[in-house]
Protein backbone atom coordinates (compact mmCIF):
# COMPACT_ATOMS: atom_id res chain seq x y z
CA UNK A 1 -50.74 -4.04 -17.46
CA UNK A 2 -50.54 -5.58 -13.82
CA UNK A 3 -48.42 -3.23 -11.39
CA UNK A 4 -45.13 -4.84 -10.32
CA UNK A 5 -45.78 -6.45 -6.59
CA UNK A 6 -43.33 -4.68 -4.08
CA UNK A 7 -42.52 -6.74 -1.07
CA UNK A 8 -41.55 -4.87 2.25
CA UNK A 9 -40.13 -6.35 5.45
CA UNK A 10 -43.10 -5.80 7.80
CA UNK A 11 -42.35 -4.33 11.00
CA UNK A 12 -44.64 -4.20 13.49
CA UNK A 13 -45.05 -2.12 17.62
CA UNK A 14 -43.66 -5.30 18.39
CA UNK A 15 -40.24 -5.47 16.28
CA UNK A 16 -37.49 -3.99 18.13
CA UNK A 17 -35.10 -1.77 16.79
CA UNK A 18 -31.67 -2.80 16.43
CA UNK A 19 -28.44 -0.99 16.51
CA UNK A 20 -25.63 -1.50 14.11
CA UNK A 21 -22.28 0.18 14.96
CA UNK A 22 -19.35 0.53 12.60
CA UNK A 23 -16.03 1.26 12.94
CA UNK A 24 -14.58 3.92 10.55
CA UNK A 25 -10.45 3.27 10.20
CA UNK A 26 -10.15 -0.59 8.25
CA UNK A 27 -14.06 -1.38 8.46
CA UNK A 28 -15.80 1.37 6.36
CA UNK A 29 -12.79 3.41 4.81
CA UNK A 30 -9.20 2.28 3.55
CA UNK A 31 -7.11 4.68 5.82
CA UNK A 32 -3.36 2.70 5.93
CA UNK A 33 -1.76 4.37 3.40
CA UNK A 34 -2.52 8.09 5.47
CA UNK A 35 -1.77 6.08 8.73
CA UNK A 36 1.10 4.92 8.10
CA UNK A 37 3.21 7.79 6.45
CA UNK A 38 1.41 10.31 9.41
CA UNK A 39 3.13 7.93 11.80
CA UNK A 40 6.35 8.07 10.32
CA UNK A 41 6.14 11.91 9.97
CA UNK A 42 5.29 11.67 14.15
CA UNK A 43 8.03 9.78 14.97
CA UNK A 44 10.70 11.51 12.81
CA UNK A 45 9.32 14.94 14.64
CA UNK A 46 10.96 13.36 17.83
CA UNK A 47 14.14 11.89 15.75
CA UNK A 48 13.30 8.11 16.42
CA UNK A 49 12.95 5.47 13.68
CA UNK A 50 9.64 4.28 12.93
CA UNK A 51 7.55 1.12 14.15
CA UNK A 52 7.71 -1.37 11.32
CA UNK A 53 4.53 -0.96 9.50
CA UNK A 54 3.15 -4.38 11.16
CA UNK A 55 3.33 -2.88 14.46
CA UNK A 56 1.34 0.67 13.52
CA UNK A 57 -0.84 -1.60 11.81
CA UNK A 58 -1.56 -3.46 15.17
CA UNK A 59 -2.74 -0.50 17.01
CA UNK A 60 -4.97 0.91 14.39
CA UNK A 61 -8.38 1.19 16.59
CA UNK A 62 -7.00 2.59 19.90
CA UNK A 63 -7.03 6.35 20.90
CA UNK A 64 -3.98 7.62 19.81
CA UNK A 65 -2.31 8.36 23.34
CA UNK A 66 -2.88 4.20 24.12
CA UNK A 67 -1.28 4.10 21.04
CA UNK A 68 1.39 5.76 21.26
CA UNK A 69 2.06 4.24 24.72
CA UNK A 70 2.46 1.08 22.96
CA UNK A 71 4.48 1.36 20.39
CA UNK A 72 6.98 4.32 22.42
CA UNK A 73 7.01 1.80 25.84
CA UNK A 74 9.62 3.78 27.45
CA UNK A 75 8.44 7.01 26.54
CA UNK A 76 7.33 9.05 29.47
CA UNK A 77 3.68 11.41 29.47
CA UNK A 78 5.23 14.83 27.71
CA UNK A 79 6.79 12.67 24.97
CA UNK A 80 3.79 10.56 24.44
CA UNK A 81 1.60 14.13 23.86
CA UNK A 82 4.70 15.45 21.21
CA UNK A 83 3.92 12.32 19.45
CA UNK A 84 0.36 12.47 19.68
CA UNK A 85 0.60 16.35 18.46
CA UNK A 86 2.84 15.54 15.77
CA UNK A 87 1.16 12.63 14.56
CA UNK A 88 -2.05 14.59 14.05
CA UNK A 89 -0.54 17.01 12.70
CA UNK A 90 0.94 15.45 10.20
CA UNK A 91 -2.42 13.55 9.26
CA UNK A 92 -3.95 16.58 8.45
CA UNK A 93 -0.96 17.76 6.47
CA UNK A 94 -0.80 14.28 4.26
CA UNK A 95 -4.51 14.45 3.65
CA UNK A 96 -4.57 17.97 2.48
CA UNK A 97 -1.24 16.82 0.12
CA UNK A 98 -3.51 13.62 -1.39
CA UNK A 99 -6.77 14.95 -1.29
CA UNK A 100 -9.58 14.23 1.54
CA UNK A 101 -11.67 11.44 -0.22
CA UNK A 102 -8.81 9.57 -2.28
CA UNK A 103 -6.76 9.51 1.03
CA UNK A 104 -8.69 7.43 2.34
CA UNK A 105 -11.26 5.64 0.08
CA UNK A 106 -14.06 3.47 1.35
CA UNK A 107 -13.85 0.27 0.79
CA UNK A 108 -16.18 -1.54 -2.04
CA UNK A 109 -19.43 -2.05 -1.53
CA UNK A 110 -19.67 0.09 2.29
CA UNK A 111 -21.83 2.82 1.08
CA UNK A 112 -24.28 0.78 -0.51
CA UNK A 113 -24.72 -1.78 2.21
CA UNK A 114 -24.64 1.29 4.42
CA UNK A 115 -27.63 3.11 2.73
CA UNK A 116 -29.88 -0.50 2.49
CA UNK A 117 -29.51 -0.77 6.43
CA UNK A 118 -30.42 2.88 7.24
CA UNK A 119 -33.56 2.48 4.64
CA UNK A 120 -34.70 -0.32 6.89
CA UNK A 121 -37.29 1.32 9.29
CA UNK A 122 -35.93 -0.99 12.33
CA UNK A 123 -32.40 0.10 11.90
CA UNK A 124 -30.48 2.17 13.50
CA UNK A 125 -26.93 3.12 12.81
CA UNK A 126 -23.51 4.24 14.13
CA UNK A 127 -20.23 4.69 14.76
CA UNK A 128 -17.34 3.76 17.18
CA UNK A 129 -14.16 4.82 16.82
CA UNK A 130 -10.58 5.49 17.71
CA UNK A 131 -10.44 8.78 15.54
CA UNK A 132 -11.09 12.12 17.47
CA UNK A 133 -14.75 13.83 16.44
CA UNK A 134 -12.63 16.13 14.29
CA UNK A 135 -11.32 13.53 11.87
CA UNK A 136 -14.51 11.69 11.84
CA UNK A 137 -16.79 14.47 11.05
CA UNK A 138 -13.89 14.91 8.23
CA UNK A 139 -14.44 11.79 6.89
CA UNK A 140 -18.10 11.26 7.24
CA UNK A 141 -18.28 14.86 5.06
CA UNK A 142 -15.32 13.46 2.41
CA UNK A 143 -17.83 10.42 1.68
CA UNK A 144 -21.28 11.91 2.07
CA UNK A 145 -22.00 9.59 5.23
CA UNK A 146 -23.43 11.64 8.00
CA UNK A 147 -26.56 11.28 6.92
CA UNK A 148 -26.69 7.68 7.80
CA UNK A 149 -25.99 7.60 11.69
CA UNK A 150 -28.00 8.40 14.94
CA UNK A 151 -25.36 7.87 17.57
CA UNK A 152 -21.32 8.97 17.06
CA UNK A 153 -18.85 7.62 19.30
CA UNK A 154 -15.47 8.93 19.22
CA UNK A 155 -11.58 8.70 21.29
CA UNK A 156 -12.19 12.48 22.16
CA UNK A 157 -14.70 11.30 25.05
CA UNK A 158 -14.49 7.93 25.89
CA UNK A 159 -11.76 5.61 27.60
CA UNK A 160 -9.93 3.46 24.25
CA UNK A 161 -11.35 0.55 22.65
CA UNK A 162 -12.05 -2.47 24.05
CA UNK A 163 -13.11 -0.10 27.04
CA UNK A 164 -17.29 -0.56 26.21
CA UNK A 165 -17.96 2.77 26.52
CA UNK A 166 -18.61 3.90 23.19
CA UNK A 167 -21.22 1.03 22.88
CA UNK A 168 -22.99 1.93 26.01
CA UNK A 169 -23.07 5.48 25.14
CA UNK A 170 -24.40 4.41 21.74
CA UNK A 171 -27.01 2.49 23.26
CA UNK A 172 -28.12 5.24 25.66
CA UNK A 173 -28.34 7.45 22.59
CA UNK A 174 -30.42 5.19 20.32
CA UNK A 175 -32.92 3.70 23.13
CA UNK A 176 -31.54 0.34 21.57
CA UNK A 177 -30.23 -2.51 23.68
CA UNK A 178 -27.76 -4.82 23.44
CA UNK A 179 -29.19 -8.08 22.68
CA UNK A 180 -30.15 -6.42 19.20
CA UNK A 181 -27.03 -4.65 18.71
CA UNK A 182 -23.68 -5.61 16.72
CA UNK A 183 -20.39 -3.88 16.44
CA UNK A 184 -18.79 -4.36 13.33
CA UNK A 185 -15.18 -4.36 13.24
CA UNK A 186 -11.99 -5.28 11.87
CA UNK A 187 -9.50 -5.52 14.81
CA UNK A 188 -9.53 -7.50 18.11
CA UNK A 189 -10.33 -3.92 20.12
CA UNK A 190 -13.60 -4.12 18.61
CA UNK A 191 -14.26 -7.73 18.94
CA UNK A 192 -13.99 -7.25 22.62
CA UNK A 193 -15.36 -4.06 22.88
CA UNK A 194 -18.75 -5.66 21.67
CA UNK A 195 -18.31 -8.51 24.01
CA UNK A 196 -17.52 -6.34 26.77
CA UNK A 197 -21.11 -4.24 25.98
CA UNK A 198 -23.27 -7.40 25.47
CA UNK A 199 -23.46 -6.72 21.60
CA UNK A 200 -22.58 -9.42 18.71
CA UNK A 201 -19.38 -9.14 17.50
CA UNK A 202 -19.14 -9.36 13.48
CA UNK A 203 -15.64 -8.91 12.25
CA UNK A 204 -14.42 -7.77 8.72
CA UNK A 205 -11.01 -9.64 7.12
CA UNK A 206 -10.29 -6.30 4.42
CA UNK A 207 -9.14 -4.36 7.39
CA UNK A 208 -6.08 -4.57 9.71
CA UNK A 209 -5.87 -7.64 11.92
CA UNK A 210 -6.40 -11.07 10.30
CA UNK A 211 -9.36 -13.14 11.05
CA UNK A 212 -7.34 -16.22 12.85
CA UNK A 213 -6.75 -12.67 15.71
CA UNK A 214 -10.53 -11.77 15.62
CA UNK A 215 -11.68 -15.04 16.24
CA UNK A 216 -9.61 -15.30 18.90
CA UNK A 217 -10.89 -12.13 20.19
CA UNK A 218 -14.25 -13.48 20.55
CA UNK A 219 -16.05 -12.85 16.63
CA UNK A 220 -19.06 -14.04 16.41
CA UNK A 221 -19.34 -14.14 12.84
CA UNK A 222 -16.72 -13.50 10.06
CA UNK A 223 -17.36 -11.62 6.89
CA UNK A 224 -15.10 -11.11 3.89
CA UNK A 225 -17.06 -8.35 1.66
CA UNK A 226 -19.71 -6.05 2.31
CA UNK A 227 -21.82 -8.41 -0.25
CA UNK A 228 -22.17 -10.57 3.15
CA UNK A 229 -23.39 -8.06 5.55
CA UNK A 230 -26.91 -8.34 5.61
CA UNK A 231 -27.14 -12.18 5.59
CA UNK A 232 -24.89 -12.29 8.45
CA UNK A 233 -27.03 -9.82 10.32
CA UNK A 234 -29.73 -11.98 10.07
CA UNK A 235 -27.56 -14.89 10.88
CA UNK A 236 -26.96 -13.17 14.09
CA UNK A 237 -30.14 -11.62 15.12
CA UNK A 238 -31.98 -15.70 14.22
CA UNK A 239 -28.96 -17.04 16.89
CA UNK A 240 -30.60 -14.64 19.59
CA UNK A 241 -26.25 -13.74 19.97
């Protein structure tokens, strides 16, 4: 019987590695549902109505005091940290009440296309995010992803998204640099957080702002299911972008 032929991608001294950077909240897991009642719970705490959902869903991506600052304008510092207190406190709460994994599933297809990028031998991966290290460590462990990822960025010690410090850190981390690197994203703070770090900037339409906003927030590419991923990373590293 003649062996099946297995075809590799070659990669050579010369093939540089690249850096791929998700985001965790809208790109990789589904995380509205928890969002959105944990801000309600925050906002009760200090007896004031609610943002309408739209707005909460606008500011999904930020650290949670930039937030907070813009959705509670006229709030002054000490009232901003109540909310930011009671807000993750009530996150924790709702996600112990639901469960850690079904509170916030990932969406179809992420772990897969995940796992085929971190099996390629150029590849490096990671995250940015607006969630403190605490919450993404939680998640990473809920959906058996920490295996995946060399460098994680989170709100706990940089300046908020679109601020590129996350990305530079990432880069520092990895030895990668940023004309192989994309940021993957599904709001306009990550669209111009890669711009603003020399990366690509691929945007997502399953998560949280729509894609006529991350165009305008400088996309380079648009993808609407993880099925997608890996052509348009090729797309993008064949454009030199």
């Amino acid at each position: 019987m003649t062996p099946d032929i297995v075809t590799a991608e070659i990669v050579t001294p010369d093939t540089p590695l690249r850096l791929v950077v998700f985001d965790m909240d809208g790109t990789l897991i589904d995380s509205q549902a928890l969002i959105l009642a944990a801000m309600d719970r925050a906002f009760a705490a200090e007896h004031r109505a609610p943002p309408p959902p739209s707005d909460t869903l606008g500011i999904i991506g930020l650290s949670l005091p930039e937030a907070f600052r813009r959705l509670a304008p006229s709030e002054d510092g000490p009232a901003i940290d109540r909310l930011c207190a009671a807000y993750r406190a009530a996150f924790v709460a709702i996600r112990a009440e639901t469960g850690g994994e079904a509170s916030s599933p990932l969406y179809p297809g992420a772990r897969e296309a995940v796992a085929r990028l971190a099996a390629r031998p150029e590849m490096l991966l990671g995250v940015a995010t607006g969630k403190a290290r605490r919450g993404l460590n939680h998640a990473l462990a809920a959906h058996d992803l920490g295996g995946f990822f060399q460098t994680l960025q989170t709100a706990d010690d940089h300046p908020s998204k679109p601020h590129p410090s996350m990305l530079l850190r990432a880069l520092a981390e990895t030895g990668a640099e940023a004309a192989h690197a994309v940021m993957i994203g599904d709001t306009e703070y990550d669209m111009e957080m890669a711009r603003n770090a020399g990366f690509a900037a691929l945007a997502v339409t399953w998560g949280y702002h729509d894609e006529p906003r991350l165009r305008a927030a400088g996309a380079h590419a648009v993808i609407h299911g993880y099925h997608e991923l890996e052509a348009a990373l090729a797309a993008l590293e064949e454009e030199g972008v």
